[in-house]
N, C-alpha and C. Protein backbone atom coordinates (compact mmCIF):
# COMPACT_ATOMS: atom_id res chain seq x y z
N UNK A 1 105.79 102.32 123.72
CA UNK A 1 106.42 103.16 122.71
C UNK A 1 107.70 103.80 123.26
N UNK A 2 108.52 103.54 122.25
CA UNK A 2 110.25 104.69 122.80
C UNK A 2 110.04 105.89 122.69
N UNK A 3 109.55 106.76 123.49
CA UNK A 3 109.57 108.34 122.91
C UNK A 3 110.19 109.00 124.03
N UNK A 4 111.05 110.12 123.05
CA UNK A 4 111.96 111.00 124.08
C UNK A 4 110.91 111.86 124.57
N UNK A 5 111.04 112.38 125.65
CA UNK A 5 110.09 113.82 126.26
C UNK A 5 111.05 114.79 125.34
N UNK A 6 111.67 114.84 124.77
CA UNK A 6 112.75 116.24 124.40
C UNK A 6 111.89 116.80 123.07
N UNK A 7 112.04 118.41 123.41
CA UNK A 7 111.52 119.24 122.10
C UNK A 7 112.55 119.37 120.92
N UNK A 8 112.60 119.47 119.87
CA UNK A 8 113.44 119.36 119.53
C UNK A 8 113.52 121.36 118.81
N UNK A 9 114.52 121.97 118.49
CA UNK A 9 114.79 123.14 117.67
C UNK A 9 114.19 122.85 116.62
N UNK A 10 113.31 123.64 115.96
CA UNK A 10 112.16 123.62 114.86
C UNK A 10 113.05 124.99 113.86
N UNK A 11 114.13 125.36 114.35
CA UNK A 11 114.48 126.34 113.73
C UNK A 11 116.04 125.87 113.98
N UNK A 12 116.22 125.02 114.31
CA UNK A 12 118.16 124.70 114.49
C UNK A 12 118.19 124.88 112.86
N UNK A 13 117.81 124.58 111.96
CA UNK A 13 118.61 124.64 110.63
C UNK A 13 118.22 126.39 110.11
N UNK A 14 119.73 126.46 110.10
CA UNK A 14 119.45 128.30 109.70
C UNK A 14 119.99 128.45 108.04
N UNK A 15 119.39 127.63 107.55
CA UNK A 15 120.57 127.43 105.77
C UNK A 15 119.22 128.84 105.40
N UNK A 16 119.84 128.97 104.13
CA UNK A 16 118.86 129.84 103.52
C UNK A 16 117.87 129.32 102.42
N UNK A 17 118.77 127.89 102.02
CA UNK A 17 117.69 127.33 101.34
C UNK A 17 116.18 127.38 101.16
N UNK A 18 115.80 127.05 100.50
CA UNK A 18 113.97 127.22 100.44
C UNK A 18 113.85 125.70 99.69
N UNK A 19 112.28 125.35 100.07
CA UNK A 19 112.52 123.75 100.18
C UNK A 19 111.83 123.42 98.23
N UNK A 20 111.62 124.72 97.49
CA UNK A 20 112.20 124.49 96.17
C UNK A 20 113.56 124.08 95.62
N UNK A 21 114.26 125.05 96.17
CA UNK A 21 115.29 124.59 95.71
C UNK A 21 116.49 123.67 96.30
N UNK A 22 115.63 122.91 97.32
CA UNK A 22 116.43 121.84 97.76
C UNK A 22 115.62 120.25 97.30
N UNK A 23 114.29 120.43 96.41
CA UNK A 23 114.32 119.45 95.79
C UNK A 23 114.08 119.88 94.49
N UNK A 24 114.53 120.49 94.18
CA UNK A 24 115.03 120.86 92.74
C UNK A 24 116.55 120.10 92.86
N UNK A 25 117.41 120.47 94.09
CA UNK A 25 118.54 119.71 93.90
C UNK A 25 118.01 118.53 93.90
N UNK A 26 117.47 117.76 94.78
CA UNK A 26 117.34 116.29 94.61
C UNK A 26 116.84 115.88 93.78
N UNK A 27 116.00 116.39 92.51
CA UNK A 27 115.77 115.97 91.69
C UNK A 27 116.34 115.54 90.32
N UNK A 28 117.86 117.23 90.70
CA UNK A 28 118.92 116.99 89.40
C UNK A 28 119.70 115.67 89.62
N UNK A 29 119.87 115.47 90.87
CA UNK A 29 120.33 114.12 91.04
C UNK A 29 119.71 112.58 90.74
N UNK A 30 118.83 112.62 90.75
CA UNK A 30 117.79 111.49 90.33
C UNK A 30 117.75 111.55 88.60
N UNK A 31 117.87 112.67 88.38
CA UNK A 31 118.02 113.00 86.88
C UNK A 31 119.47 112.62 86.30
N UNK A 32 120.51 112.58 86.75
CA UNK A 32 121.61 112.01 86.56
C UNK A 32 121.90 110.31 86.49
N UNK A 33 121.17 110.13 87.49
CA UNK A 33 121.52 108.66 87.77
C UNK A 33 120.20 108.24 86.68
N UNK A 34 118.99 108.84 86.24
CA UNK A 34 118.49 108.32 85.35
C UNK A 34 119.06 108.05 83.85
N UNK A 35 119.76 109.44 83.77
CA UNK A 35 120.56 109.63 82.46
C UNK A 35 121.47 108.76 82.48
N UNK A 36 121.82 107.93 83.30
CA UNK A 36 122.94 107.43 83.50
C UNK A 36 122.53 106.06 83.57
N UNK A 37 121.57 105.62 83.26
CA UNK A 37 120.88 104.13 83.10
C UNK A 37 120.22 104.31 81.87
N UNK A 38 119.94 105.37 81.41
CA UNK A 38 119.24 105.53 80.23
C UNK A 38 120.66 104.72 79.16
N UNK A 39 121.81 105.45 79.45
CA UNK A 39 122.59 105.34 78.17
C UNK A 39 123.54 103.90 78.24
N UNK A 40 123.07 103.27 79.19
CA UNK A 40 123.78 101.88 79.19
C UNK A 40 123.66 101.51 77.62
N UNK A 41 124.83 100.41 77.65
CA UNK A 41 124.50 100.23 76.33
C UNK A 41 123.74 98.70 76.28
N UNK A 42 123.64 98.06 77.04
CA UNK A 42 122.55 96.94 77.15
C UNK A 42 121.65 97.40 78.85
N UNK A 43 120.44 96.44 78.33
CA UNK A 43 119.51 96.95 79.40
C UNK A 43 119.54 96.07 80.80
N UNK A 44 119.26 96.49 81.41
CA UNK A 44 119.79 96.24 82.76
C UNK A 44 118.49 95.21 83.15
N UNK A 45 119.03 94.29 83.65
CA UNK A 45 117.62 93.13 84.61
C UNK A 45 117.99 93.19 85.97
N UNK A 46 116.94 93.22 86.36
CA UNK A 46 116.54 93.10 87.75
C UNK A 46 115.85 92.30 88.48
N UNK A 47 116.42 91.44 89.30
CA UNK A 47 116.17 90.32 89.84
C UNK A 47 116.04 89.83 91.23
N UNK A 48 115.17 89.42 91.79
CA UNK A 48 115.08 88.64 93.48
C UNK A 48 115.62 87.51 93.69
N UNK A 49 116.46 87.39 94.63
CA UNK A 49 117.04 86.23 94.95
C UNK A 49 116.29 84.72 95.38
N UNK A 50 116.53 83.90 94.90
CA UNK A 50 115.83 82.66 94.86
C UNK A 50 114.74 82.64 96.78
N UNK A 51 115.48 82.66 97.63
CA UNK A 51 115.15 83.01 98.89
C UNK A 51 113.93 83.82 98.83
N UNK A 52 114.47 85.10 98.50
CA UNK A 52 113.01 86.04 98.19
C UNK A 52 112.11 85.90 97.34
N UNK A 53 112.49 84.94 96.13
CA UNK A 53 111.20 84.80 95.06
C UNK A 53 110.04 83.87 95.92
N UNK A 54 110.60 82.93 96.58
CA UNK A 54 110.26 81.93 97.55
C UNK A 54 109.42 82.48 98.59
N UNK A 55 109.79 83.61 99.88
CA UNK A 55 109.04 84.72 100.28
C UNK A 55 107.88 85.61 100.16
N UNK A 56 108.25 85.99 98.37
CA UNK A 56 107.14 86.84 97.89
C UNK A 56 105.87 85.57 97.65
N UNK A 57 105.87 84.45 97.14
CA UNK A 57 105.36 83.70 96.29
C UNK A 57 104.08 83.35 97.33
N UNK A 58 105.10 83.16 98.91
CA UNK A 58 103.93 82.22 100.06
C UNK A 58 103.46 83.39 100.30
N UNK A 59 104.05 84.60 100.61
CA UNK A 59 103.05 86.02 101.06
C UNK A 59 101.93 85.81 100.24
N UNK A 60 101.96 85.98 99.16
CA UNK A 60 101.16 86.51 98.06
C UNK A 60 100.18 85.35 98.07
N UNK A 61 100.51 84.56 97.91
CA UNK A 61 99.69 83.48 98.06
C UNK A 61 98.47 82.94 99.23
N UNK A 62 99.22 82.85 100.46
CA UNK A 62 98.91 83.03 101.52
C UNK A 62 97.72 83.84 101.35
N UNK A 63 97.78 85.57 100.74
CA UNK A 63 97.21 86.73 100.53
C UNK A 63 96.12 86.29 99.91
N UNK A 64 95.93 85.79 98.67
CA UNK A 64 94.98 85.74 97.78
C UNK A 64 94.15 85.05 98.46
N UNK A 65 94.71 84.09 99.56
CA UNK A 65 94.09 82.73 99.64
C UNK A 65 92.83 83.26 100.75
N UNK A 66 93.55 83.89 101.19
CA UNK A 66 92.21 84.75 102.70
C UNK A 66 91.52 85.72 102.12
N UNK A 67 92.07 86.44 100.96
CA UNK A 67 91.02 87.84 100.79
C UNK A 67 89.93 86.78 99.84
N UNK A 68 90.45 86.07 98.67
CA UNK A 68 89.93 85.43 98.06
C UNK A 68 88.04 84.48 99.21
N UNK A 69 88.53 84.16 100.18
CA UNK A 69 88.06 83.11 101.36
C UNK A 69 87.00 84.76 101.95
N UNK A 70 87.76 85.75 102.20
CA UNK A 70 86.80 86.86 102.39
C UNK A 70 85.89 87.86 101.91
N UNK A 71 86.59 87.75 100.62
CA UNK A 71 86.17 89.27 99.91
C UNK A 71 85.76 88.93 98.24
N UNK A 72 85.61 87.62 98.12
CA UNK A 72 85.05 86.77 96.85
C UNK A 72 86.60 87.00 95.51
N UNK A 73 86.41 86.55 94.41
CA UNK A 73 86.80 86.35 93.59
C UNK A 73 86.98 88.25 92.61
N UNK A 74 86.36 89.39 93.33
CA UNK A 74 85.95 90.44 93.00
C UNK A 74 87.31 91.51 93.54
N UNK A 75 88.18 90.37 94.54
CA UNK A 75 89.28 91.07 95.09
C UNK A 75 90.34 90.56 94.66
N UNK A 76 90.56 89.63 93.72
CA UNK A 76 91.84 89.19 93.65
C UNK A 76 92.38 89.81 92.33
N UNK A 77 92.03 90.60 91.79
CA UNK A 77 93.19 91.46 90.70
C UNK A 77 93.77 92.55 91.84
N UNK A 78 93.10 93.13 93.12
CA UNK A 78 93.72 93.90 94.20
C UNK A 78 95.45 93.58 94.72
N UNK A 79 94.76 91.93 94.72
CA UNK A 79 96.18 91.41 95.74
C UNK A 79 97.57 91.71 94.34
N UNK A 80 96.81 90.97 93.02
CA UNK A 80 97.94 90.91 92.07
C UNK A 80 98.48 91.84 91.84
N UNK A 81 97.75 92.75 91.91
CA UNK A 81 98.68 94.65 91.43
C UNK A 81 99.35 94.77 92.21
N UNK A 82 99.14 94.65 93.79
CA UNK A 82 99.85 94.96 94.88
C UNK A 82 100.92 93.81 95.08
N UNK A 83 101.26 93.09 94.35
CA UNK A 83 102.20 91.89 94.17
C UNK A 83 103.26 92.37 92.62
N UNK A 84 102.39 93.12 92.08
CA UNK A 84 103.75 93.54 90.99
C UNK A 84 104.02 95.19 91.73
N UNK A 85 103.10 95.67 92.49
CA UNK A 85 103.49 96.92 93.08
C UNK A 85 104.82 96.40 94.07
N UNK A 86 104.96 95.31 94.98
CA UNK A 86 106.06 95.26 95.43
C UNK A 86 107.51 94.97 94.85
N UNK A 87 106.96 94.82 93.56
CA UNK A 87 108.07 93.89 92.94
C UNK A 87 109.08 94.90 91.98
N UNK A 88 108.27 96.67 91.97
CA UNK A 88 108.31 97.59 91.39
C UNK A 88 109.44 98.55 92.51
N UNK A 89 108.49 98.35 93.30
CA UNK A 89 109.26 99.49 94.63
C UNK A 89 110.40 98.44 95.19
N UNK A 90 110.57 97.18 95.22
CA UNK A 90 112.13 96.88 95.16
C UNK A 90 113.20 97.01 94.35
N UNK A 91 112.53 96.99 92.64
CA UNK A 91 113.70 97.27 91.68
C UNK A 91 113.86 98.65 92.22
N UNK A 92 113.13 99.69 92.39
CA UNK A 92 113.52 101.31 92.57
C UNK A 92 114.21 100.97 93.71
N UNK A 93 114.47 100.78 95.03
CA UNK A 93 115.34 100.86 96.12
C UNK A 93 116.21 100.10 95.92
N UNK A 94 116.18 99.05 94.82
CA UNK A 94 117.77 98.60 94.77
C UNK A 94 118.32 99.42 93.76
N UNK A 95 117.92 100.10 92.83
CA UNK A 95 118.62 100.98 92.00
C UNK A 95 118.56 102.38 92.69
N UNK A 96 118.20 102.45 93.34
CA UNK A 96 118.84 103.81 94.37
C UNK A 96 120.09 103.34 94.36
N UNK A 97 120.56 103.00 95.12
CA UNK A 97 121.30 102.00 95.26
C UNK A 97 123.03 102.05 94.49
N UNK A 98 122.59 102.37 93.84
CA UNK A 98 123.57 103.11 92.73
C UNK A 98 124.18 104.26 93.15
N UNK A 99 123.10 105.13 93.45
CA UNK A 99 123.24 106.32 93.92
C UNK A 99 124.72 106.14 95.10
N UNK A 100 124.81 105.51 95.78
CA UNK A 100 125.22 105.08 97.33
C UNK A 100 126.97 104.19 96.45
N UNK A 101 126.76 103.53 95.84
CA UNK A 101 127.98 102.37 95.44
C UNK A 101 128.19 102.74 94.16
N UNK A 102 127.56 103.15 93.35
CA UNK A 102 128.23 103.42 91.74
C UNK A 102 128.57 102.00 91.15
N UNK A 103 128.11 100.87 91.70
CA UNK A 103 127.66 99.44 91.17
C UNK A 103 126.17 99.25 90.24
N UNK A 104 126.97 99.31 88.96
CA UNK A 104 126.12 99.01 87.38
C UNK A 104 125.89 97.76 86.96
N UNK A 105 125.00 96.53 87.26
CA UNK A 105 125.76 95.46 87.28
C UNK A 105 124.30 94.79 86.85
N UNK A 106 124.26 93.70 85.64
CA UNK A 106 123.16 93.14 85.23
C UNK A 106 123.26 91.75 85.49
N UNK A 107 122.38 90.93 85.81
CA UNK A 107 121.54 91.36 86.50
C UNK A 107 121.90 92.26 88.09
N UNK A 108 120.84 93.03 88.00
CA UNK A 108 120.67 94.16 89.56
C UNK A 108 119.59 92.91 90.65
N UNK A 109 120.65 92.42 91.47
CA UNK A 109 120.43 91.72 92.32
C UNK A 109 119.44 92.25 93.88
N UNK A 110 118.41 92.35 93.82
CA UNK A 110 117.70 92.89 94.98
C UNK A 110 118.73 92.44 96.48
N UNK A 111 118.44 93.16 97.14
CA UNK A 111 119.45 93.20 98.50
C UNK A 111 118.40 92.78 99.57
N UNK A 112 118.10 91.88 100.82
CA UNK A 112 117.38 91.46 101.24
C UNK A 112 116.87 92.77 102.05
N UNK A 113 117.12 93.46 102.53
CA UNK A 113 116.68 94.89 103.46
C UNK A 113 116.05 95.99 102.72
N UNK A 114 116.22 95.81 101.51
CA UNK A 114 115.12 96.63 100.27
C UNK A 114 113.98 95.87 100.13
N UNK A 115 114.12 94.20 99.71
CA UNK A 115 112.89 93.54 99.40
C UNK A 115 112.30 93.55 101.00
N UNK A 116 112.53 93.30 101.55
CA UNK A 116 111.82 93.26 103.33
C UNK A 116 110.87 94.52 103.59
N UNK A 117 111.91 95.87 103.06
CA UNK A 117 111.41 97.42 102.95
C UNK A 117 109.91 97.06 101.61
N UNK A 118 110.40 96.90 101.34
CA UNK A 118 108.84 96.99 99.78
C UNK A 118 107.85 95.50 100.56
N UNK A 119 108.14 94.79 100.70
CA UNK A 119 107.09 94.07 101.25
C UNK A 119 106.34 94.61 102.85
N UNK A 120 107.26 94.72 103.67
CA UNK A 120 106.48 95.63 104.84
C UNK A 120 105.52 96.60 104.16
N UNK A 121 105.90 97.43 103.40
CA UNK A 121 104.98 98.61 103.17
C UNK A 121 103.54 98.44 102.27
N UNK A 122 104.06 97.12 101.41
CA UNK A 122 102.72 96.90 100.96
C UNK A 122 101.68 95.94 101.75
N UNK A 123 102.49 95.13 102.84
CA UNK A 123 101.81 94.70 103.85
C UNK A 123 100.50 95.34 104.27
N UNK A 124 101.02 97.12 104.62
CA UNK A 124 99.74 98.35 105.20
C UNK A 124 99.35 98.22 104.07
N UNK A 125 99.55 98.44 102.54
CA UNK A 125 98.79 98.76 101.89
C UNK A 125 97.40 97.94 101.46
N UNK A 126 97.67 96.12 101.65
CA UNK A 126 96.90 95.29 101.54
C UNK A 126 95.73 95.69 102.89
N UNK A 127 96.11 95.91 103.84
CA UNK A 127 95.19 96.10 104.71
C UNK A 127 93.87 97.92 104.11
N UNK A 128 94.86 98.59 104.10
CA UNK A 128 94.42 99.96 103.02
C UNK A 128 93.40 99.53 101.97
N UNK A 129 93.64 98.80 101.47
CA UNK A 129 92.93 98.23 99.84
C UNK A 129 91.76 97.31 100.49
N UNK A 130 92.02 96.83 101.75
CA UNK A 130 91.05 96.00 101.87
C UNK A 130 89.74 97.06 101.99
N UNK A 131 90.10 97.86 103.50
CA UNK A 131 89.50 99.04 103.60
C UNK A 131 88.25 100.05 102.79
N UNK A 132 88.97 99.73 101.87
CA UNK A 132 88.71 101.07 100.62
C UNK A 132 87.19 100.36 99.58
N UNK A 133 87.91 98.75 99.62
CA UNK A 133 86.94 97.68 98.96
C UNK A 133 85.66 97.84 99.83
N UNK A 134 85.76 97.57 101.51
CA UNK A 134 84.84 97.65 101.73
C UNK A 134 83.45 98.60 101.54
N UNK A 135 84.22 99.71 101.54
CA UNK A 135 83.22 100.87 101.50
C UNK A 135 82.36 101.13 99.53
N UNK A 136 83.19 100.48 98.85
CA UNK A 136 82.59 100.17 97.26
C UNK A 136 81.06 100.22 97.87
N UNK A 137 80.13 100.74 96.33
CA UNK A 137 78.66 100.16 96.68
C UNK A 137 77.99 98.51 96.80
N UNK A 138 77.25 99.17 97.63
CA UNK A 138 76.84 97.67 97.78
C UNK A 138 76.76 96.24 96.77
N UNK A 139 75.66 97.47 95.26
CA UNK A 139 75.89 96.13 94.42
C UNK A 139 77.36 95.65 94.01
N UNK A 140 78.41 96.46 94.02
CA UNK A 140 79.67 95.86 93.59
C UNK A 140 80.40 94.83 94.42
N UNK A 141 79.51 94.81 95.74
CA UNK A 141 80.44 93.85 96.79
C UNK A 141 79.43 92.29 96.89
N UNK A 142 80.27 91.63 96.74
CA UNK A 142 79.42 90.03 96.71
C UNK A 142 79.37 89.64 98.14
N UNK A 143 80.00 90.45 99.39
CA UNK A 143 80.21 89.73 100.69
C UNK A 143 79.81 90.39 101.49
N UNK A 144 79.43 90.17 102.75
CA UNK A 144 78.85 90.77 103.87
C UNK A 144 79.38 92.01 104.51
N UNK A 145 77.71 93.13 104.35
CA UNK A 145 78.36 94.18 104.61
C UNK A 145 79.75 94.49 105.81
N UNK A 146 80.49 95.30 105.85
CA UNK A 146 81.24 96.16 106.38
C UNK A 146 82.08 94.63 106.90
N UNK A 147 82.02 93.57 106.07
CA UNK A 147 82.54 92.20 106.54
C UNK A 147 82.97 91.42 107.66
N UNK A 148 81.64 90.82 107.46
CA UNK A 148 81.28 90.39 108.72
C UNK A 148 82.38 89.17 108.99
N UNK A 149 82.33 88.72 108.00
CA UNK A 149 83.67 87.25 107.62
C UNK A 149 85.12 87.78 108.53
N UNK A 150 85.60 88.41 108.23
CA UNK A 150 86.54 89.48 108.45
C UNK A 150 86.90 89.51 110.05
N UNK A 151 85.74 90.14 109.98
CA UNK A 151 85.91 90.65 111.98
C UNK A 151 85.67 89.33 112.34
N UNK A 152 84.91 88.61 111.93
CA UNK A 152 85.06 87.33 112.51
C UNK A 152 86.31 86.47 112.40
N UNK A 153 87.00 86.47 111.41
CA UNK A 153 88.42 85.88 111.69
C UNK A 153 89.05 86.37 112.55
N UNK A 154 89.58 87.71 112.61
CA UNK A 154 90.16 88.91 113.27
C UNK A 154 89.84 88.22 114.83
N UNK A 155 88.53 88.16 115.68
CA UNK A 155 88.23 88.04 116.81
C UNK A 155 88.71 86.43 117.20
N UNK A 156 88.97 85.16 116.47
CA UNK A 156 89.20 84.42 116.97
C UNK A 156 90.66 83.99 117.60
N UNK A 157 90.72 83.64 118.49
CA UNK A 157 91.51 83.19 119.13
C UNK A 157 93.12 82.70 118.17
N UNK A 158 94.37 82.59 118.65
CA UNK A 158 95.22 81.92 118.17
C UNK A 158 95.04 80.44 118.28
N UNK A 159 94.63 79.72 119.25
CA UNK A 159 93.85 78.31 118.93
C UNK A 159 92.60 78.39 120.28
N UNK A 160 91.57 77.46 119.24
CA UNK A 160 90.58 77.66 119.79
C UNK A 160 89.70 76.36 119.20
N UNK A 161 88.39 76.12 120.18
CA UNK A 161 87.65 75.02 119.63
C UNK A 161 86.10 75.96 119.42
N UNK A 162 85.63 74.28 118.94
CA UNK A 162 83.71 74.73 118.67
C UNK A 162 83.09 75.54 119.43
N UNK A 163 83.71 75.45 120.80
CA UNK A 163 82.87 76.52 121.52
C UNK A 163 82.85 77.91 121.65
N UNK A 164 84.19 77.98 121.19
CA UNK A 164 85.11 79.44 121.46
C UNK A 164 84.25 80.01 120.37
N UNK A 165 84.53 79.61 119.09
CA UNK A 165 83.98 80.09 118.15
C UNK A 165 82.62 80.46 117.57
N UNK A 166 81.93 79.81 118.56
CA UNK A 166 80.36 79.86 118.36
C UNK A 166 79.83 80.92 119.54
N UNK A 167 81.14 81.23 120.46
CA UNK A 167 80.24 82.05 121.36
C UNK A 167 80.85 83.24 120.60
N UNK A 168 82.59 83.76 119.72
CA UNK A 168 82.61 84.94 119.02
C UNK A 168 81.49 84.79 118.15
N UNK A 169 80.87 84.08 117.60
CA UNK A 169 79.60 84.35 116.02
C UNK A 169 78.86 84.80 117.24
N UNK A 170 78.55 84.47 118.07
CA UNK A 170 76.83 84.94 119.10
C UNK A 170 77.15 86.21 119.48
N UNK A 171 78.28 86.31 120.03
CA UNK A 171 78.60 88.22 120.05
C UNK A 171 78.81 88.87 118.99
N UNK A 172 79.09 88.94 117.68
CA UNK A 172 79.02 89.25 116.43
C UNK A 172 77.11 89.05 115.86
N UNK A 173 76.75 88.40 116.33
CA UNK A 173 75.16 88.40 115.86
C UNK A 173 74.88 87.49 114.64
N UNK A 174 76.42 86.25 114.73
CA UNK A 174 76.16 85.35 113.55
C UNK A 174 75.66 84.15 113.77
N UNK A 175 74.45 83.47 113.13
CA UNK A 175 74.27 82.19 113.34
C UNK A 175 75.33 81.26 113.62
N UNK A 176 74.56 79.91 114.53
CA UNK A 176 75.47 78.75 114.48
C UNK A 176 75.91 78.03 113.14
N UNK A 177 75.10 78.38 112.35
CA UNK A 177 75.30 77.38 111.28
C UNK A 177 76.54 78.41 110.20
N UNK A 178 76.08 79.44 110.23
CA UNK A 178 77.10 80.63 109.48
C UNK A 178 78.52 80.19 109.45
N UNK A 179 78.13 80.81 111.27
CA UNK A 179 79.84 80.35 111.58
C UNK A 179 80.48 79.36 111.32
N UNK A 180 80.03 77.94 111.43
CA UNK A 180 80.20 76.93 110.88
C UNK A 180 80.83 76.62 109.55
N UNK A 181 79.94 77.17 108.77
CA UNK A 181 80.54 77.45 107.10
C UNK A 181 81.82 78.57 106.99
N UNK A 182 81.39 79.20 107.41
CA UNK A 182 83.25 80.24 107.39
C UNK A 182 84.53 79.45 108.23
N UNK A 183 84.06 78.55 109.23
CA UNK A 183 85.01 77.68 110.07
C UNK A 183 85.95 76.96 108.74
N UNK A 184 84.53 76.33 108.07
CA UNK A 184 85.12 75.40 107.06
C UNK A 184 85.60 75.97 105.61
N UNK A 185 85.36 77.26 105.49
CA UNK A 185 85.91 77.92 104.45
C UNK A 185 87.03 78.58 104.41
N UNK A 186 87.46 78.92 106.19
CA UNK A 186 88.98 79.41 106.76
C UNK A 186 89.70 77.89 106.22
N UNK A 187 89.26 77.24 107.09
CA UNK A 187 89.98 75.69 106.89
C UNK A 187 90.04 75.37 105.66
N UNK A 188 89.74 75.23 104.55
CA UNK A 188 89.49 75.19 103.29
C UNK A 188 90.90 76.38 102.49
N UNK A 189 90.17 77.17 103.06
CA UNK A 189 91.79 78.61 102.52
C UNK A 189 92.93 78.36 102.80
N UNK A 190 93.32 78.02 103.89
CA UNK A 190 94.34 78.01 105.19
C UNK A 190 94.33 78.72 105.72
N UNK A 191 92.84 79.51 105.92
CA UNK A 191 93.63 80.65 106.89
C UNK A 191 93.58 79.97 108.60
N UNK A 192 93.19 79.03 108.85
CA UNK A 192 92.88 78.29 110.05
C UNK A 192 93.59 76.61 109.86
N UNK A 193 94.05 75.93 110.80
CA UNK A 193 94.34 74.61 110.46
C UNK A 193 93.42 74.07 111.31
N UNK A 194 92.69 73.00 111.29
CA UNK A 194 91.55 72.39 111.98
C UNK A 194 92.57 70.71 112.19
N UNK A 195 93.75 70.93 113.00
CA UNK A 195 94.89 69.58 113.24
C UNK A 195 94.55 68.71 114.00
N UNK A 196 92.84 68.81 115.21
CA UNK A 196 92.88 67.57 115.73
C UNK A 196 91.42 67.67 116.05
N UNK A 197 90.22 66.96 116.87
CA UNK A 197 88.94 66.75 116.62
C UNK A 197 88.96 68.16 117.47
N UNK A 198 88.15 68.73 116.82
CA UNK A 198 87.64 70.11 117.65
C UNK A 198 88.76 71.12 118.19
N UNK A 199 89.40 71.10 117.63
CA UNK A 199 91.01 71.79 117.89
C UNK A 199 91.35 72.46 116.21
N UNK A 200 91.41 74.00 116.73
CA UNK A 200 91.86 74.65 115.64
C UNK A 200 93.43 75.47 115.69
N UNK A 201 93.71 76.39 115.41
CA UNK A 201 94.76 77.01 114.97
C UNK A 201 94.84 77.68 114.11
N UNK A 202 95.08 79.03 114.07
CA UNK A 202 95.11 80.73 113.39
C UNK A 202 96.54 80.40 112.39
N UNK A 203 96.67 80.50 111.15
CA UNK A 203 97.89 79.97 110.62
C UNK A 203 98.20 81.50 110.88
């Protein structure tokens, strides 16, 4: 980790402000630039660049394809919300955006360092959501408590064979045959490539 040893002045700012009315200011401002999209006289589109539609599409996908492979068919309206949730928090940071250039311009072309910003963050949040699923009651969850599937992907190797993998299920407390079936249900998802006899790979 980069961390300075330095303390920093907890009191260097001597304004008189009070932190009402310094987002009360920031809010009249957000209120401007709203009023100020409100009264366009056609409505404004907002759009990802072919590159990034391309990006979001394999994330997301990719996404469904492992929680789907982990967490049954009971998790995949999770991934989709959190797939129009990113697609939400990029139109807002590219129309900040405005704020900064005073560029009104339809379509509102996402900027690659905003879409990167909204996908990183929902990145944690997919992991968050996974989290949150687990702890649901029992009858609502179709998959192994506190997911066992899961930690078992998590523990395997970046490439690894039959053996590797059968001795993580024996320290996890999973049958040979278990493991076996999740081998072939990673492989099946993509979340694993199985490219040569007994030779795997963590996609």
């Amino acid at each position: 980790m980069n961390v300075r040893p330095v303390w920093n002045d907890v009191f260097a700012n001597s304004s008189d402000q009070t932190l009402d009315s310094y987002f009360n200011h920031l809010g009249m401002q957000f209120f401007d630039l709203y009023k100020h999209l409100e009264y366009q006289a056609e409505p404004i589109r907002f759009c990802l660049t072919l590159t990034q539609q391309q990006a979001f599409n394999t994330y997301f996908s990719q996404t469904q394809n492992q929680y789907l492979c982990l967490y049954g068919a009971n998790y995949l309206s999770t991934v989709r919300r959190l797939g129009l949730i990113t697609f939400r928090m990029a139109m807002i940071l590219t129309t900040l955006r405005i704020m900064d250039d005073g560029n009104i311009c339809s379509p509102l072309v996402c900027r690659d360092n905003d879409f990167n910003t909204a996908l990183s963050m929902v990145k944690i949040l997919v992991q968050h959501a996974a989290q949150v699923f687990q702890q649901l009651p029992s009858e609502a969850v179709t998959t192994a408590p506190k997911n066992q599937k899961q930690q078992f992907l998590d523990e395997l190797p970046k490439e690894f064979c039959r053996k590797d993998y059968l001795t993580i299920a024996n320290k996890l407390g999973i049958p040979d045959k278990t493991a076996e079936k999740h081998i072939k249900r990673f492989a099946t998802s993509c979340l694993i490539n199985h490219y040569a006899h007994d030779k795997y790979k963590k996609q």
